[in-house]
Protein backbone atom coordinates (compact mmCIF):
# COMPACT_ATOMS: atom_id res chain seq x y z
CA UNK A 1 -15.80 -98.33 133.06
CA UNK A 2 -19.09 -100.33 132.18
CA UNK A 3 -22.21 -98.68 133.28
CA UNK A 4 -23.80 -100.44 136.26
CA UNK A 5 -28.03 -100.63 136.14
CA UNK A 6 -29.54 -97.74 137.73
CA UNK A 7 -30.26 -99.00 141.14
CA UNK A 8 -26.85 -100.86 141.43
CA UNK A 9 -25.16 -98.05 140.74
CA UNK A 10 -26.17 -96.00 143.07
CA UNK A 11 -26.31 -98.55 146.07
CA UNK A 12 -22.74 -98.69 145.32
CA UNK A 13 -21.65 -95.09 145.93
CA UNK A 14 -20.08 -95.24 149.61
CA UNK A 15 -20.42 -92.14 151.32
CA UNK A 16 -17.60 -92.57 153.62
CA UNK A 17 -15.35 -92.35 151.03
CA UNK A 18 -12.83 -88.96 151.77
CA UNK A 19 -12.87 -87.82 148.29
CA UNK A 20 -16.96 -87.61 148.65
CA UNK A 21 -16.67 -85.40 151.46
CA UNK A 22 -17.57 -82.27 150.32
CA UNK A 23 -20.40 -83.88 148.27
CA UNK A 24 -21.76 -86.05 151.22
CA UNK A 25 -24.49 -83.98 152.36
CA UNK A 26 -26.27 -83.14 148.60
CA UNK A 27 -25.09 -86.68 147.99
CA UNK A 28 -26.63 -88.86 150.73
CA UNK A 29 -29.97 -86.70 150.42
CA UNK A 30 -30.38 -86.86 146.30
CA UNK A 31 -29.19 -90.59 146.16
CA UNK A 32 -31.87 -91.36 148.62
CA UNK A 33 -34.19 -89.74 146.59
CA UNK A 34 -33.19 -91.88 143.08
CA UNK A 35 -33.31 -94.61 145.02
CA UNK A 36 -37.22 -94.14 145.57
CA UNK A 37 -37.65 -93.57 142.51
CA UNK A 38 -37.37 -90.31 141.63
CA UNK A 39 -35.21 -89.68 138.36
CA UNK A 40 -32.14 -88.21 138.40
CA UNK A 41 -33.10 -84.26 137.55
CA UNK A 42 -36.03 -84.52 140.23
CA UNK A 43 -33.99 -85.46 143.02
CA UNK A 44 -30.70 -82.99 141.96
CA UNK A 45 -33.92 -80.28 141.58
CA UNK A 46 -35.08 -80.83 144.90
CA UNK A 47 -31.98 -79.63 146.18
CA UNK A 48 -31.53 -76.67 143.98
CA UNK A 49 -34.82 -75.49 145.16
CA UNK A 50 -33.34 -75.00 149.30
CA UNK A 51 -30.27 -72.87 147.66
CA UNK A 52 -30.43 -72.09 144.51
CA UNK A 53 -27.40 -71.11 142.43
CA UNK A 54 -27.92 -68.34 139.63
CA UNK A 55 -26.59 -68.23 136.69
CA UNK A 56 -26.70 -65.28 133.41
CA UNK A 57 -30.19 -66.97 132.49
CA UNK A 58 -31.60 -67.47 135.61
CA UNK A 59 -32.06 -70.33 138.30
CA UNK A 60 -29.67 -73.18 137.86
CA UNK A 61 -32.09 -76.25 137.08
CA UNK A 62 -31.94 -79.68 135.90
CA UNK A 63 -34.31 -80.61 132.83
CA UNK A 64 -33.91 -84.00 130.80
CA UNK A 65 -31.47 -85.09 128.55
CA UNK A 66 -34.71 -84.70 125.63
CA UNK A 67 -35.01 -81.21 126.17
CA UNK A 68 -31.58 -80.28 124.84
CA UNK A 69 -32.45 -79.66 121.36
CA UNK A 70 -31.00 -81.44 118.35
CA UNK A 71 -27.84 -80.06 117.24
CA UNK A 72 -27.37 -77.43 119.77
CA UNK A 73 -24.14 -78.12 121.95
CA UNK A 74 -25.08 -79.27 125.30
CA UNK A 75 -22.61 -76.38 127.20
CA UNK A 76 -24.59 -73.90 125.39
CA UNK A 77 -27.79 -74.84 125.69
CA UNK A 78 -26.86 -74.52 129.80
CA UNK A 79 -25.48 -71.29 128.85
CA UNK A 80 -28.45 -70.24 127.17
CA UNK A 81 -31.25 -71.52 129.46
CA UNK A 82 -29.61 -72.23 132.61
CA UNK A 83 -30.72 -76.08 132.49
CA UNK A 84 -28.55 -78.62 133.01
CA UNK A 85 -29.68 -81.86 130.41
CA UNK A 86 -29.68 -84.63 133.11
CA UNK A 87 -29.62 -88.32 131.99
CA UNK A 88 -30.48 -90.76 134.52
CA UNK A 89 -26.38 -92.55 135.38
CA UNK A 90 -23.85 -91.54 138.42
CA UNK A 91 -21.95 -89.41 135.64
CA UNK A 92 -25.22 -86.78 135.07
CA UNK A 93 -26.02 -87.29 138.94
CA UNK A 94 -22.45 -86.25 140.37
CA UNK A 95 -21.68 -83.46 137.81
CA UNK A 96 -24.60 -82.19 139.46
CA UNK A 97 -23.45 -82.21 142.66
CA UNK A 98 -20.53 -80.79 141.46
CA UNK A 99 -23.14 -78.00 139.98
CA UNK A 100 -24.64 -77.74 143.78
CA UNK A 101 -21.39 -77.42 145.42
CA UNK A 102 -18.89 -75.62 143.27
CA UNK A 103 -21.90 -73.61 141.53
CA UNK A 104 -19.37 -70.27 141.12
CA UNK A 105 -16.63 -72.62 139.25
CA UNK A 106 -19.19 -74.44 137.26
CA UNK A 107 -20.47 -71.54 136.21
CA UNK A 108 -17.53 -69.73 135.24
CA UNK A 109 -16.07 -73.21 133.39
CA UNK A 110 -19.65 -72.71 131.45
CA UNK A 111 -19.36 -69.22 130.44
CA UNK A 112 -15.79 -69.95 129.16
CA UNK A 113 -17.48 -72.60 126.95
CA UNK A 114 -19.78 -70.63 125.31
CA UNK A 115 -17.45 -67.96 124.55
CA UNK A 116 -15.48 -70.25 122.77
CA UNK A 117 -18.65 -71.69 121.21
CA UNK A 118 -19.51 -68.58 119.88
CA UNK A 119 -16.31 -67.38 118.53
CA UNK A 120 -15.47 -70.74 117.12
CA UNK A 121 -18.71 -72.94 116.40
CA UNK A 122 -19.13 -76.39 117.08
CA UNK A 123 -16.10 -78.48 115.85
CA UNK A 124 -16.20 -81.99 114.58
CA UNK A 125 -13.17 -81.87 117.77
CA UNK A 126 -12.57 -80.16 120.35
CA UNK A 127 -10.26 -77.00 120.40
CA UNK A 128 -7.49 -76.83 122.43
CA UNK A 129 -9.02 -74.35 124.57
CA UNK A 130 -12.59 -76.69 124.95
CA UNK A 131 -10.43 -79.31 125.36
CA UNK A 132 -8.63 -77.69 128.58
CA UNK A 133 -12.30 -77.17 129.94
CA UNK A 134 -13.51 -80.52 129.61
CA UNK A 135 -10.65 -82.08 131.44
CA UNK A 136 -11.11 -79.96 134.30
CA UNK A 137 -14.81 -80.17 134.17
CA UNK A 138 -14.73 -84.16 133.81
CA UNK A 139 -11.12 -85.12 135.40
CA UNK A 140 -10.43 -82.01 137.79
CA UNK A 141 -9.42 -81.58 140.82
CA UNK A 142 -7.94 -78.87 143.01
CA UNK A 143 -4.80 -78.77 145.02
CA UNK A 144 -4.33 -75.95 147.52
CA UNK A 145 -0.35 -76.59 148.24
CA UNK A 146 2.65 -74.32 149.21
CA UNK A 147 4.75 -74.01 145.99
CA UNK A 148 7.53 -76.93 147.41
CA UNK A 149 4.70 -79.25 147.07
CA UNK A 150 3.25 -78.34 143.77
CA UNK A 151 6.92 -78.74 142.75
CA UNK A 152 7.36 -82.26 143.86
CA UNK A 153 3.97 -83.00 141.99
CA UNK A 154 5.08 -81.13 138.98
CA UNK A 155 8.19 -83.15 138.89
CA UNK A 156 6.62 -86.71 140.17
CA UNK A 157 8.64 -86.97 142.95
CA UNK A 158 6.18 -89.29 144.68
CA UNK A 159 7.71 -90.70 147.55
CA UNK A 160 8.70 -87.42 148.84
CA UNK A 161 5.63 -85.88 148.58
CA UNK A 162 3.07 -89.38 149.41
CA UNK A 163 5.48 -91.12 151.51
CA UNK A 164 8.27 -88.90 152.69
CA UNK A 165 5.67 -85.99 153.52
CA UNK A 166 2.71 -87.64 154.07
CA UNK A 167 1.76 -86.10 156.93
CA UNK A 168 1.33 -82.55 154.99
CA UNK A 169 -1.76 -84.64 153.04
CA UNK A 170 -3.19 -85.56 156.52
CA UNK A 171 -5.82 -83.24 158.34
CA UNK A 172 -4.26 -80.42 160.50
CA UNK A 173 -1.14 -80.34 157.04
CA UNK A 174 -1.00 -78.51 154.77
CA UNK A 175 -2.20 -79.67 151.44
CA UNK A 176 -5.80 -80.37 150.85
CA UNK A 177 -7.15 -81.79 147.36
CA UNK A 178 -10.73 -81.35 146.27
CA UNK A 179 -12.19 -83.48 143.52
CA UNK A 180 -14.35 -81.33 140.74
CA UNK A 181 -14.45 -83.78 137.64
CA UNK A 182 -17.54 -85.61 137.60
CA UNK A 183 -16.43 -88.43 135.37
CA UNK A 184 -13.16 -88.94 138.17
CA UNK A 185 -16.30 -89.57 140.74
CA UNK A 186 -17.88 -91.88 138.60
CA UNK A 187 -15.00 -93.95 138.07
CA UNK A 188 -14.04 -93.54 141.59
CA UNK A 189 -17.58 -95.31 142.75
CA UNK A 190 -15.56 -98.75 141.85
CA UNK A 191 -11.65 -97.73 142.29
CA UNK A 192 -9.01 -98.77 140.57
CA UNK A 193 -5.31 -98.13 141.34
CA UNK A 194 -4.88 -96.29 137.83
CA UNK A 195 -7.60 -93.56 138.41
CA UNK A 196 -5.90 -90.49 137.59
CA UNK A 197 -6.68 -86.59 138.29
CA UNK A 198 -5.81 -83.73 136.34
CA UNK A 199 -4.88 -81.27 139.05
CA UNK A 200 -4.82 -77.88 138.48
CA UNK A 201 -3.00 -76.10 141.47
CA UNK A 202 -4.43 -73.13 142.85
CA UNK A 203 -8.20 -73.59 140.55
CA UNK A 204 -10.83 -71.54 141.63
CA UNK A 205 -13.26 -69.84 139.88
CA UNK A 206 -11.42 -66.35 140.67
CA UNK A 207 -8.23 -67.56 139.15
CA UNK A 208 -10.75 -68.09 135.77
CA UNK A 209 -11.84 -64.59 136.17
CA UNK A 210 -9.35 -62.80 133.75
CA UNK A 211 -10.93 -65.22 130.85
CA UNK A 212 -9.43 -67.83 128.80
CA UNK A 213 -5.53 -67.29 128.95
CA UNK A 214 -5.58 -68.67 132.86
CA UNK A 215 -6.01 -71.82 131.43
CA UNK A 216 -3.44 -71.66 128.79
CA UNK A 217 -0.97 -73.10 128.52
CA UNK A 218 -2.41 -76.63 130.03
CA UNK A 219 -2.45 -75.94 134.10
CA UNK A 220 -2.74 -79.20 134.98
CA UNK A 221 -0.46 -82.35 136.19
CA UNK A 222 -1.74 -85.58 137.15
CA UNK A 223 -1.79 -87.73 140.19
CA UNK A 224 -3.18 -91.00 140.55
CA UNK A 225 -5.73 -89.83 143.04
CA UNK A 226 -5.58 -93.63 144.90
CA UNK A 227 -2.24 -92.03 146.02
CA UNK A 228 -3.56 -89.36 148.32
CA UNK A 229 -2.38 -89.98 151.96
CA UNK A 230 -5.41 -91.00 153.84
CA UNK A 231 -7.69 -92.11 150.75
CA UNK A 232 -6.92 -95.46 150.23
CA UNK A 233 -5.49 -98.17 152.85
CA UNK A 234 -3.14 -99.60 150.32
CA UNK A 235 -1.01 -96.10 150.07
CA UNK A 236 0.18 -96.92 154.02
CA UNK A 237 2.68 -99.35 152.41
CA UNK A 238 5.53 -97.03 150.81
CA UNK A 239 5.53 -100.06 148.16
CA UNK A 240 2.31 -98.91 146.87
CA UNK A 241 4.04 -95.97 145.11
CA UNK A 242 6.67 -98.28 143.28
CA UNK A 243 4.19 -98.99 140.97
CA UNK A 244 6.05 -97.28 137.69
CA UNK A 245 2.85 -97.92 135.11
CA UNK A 246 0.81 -95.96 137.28
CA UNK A 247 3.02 -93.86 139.80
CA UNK A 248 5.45 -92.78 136.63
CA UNK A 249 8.49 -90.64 136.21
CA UNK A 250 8.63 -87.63 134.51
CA UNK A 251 9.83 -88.81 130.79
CA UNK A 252 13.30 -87.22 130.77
CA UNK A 253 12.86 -85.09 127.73
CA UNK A 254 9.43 -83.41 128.06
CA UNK A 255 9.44 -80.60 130.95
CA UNK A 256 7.53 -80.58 133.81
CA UNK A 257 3.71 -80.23 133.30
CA UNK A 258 3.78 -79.76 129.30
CA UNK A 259 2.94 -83.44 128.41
CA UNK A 260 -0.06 -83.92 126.53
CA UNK A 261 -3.41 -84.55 129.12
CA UNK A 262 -6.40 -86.38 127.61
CA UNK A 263 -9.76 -86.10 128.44
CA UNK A 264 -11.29 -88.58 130.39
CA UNK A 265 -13.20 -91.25 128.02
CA UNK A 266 -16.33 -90.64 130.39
CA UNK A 267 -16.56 -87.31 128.66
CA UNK A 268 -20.23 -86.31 127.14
């Protein structure tokens, strides 16, 4: 999507939105803050400064975009120095948030960067493995779901699990999806019906633990996240879901979750 100004941008984000809810209370706080002015690393730094999340190199912190130096990849430079290059856009704002909130899966996502970084050097592309990380570090989200449900997502049965069961999506149910990818929440200020998650079921930042290999091969299966029960007034309709270019089967010859997952075109 097109960049919005600064200001616009910001007075845009609504709060009340449920995917924001975990973010709400950073969110509201640091928002008011760019919108007095303050840039973008200030206002993400005042926060860090009432909690602050550690990582290998010390205190989590936000610097500016300048001070990542020429040449040097921008995951290892956090890696290195524990400063997060912050431009002054939603997409540097919420990743921060995402830093503030999730700081244990952020931190582990970064860690799994640099190793790769280190054993591999900086690629004119991405490897599959950095590829993995950047969609769930710019498109993730995480399902917590009994195994019948990650099923139906797995195969796309959507009207069982959005219409048929979508009471389980509901509070008080069962199945709860948190948004990580920053870029998702940036796209997500001004929805669109197509917006689409790469869910990774069961993602935490213990499951990342054992190193690279729980990522391989590619966790994740998407779901248009305008689809959740509850997050958008349009899914009340069963009709919503007939939508086949956005709500579509599984292609009959590629098995469940194996299809190729891009990353999102907000990507750094």
């Amino acid at each position: 999507m097109a960049r919005l100004p600064l200001r616009e941008a910001f007075a845009s984000i609504d709060w009340t939105r449920p995917w924001l809810a975990p973010y709400r209370a950073h969110g509201e706080a640091a928002c008011a803050a760019v919108l007095g002015g303050a840039t973008v690393a200030q206002a993400l730094n005042a926060l860090a400064a009432r909690q602050p999340p550690r990582l290998a190199a010390g205190t989590l912190h936000f610097v500016p975009q300048a001070e990542l130096p020429e040449g040097e990849a921008y995951e290892n430079f956090i890696f290195r120095c524990a400063g997060v290059p912050t431009r002054d856009h939603l997409h540097d704002f919420f990743n921060g948030l995402v830093w503030l909130t999730e700081p244990a899966l952020k931190r582990r996502l970064n860690e799994l960067h640099a190793q790769v970084l280190a054993e591999e050097g900086v690629q004119p592309r991405r490897s599959p493995l950095r590829d993995v990380l950047t969609l769930a570090d710019e498109s993730g989200a995480l399902l917590e779901a009994p195994p019948d449900a990650v099923e139906l997502l797995r195969r796309r049965r959507w009207h069982e699990l959005l219409v048929e069961q979508r009471a389980r999506w509901l509070p008080g149910g069962d199945i709860r999806l948190r948004l990580i990818g920053h870029a998702l929440m940036e796209q997500l200020v001004l929805p669109y019906k197509g917006i689409t998650a790469h869910v990774w079921p069961g993602g935490s930042a213990a499951a990342l633990a054992p190193g690279p290999q729980a990522l391989q091969p590619r966790p994740f299966l998407p779901l248009p996240v305008l689809g959740v029960p509850g997050w958008w007034a349009a899914n009340a309709e069963g009709a919503f879901y007939d939508d086949a270019a956005v709500f579509r089967p599984l292609p009959s010859a590629v098995p469940a979750g194996s299809e190729r997952l891009r990353p999102s075109s907000l990507a750094r």
